[in-house]
C-alpha atoms as a PDB file:
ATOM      1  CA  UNK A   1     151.518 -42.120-125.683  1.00  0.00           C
ATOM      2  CA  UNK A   2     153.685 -39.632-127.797  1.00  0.00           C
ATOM      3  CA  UNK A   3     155.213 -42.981-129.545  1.00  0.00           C
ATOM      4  CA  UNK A   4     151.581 -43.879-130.430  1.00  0.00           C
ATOM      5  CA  UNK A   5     150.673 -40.809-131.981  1.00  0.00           C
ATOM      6  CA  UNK A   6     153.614 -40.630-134.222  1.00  0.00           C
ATOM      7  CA  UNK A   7     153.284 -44.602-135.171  1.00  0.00           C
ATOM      8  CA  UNK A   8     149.479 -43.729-136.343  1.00  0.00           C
ATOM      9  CA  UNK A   9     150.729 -40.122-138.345  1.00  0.00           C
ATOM     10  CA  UNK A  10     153.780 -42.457-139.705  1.00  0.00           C
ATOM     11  CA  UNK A  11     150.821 -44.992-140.967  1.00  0.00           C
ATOM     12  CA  UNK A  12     148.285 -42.575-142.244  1.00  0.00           C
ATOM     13  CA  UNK A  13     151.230 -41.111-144.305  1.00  0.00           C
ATOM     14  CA  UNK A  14     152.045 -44.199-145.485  1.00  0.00           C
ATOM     15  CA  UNK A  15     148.534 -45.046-146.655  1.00  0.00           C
ATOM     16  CA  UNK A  16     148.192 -41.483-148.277  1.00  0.00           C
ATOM     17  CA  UNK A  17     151.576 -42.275-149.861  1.00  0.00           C
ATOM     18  CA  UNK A  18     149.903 -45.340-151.459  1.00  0.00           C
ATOM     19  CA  UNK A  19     146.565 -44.092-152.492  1.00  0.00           C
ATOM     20  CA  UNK A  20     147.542 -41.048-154.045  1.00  0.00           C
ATOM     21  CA  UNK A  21     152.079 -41.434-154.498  1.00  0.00           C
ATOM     22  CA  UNK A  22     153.355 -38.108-155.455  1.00  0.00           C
ATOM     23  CA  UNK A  23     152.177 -35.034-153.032  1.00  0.00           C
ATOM     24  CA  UNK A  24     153.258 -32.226-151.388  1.00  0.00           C
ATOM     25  CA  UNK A  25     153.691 -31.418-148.096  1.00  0.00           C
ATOM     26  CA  UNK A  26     150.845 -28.802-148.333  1.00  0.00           C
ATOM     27  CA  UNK A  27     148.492 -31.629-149.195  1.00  0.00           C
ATOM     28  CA  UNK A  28     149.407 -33.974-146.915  1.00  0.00           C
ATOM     29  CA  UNK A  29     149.313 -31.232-143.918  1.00  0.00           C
ATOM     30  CA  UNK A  30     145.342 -30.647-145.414  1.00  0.00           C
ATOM     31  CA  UNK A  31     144.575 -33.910-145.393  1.00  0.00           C
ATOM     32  CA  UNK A  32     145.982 -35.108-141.750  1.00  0.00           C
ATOM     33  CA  UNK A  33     145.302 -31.843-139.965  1.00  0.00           C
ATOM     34  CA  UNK A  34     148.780 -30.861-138.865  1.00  0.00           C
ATOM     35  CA  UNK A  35     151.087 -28.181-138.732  1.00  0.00           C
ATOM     36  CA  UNK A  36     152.942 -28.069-142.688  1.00  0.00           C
ATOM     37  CA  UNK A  37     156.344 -26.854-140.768  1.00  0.00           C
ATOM     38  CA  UNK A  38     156.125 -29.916-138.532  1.00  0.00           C
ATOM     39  CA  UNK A  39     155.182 -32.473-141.134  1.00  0.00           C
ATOM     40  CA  UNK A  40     158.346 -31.192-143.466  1.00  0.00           C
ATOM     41  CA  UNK A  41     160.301 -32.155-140.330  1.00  0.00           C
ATOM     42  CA  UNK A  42     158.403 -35.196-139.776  1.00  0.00           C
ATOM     43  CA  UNK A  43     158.901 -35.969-143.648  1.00  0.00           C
ATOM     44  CA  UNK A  44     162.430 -35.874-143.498  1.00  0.00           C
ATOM     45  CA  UNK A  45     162.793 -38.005-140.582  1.00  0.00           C
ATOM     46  CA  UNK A  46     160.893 -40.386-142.400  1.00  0.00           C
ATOM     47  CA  UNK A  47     163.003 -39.788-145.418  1.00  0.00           C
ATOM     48  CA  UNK A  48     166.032 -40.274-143.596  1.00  0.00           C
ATOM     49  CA  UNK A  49     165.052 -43.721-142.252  1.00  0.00           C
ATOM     50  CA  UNK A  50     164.005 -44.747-145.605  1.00  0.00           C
ATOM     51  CA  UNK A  51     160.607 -44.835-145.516  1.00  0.00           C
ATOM     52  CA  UNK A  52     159.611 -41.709-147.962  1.00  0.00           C
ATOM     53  CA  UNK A  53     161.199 -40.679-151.049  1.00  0.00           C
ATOM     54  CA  UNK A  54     161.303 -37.243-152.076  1.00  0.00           C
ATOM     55  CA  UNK A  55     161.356 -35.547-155.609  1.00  0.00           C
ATOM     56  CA  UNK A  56     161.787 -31.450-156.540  1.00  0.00           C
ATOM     57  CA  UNK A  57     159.490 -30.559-158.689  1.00  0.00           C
ATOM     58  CA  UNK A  58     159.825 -26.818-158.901  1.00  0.00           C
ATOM     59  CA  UNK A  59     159.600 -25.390-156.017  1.00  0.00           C
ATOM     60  CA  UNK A  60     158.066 -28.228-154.105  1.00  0.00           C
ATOM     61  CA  UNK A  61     159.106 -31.116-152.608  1.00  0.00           C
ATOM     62  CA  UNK A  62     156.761 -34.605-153.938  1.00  0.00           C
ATOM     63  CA  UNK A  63     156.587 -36.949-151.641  1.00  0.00           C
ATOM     64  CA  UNK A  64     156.328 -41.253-152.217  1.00  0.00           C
ATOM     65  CA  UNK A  65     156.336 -44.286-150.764  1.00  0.00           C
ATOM     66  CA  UNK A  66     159.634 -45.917-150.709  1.00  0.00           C
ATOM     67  CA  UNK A  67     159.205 -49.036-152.431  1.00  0.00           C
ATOM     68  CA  UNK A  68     161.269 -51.971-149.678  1.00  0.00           C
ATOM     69  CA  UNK A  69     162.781 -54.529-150.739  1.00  0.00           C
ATOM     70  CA  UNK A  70     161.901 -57.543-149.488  1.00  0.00           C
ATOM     71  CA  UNK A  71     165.019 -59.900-147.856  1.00  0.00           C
ATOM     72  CA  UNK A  72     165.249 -63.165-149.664  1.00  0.00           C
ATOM     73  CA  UNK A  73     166.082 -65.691-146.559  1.00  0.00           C
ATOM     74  CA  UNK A  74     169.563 -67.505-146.458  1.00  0.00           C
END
């Protein structure tokens, strides 16, 4: 059940990510209704795996969907 729930946070991130690319963590904790401390966490997990890219502007951290490459078959 706990898998679910982070599957759907990691999706609705994703599909904030690619309406509006460029946010802060602030904003994105608003707008999904969780904790900002966790979603930092949760951000840089994300980050980490590749999924999220992350910019300093000031003194926030900007948030955006990491573009994947797609593999070309051999």
């Amino acid at each position: 059940m706990v898998e679910k729930k982070y599957a759907a946070l990691k999706t609705r991130i994703t599909e904030l990510l690619e309406e509006d690319s460029g946010q802060p963590v602030k904003v994105l904790a608003e707008k999904l209704g969780v904790n900002r401390t966790f979603l930092a966490g949760y951000l840089k997990a994300l980050e980490d795996q590749g999924f999220v890219k992350v910019k300093k502007i000031g003194p926030a951290k900007v948030y955006f969907k990491e573009k994947r490459r797609k593999e070309v078959p051999k």
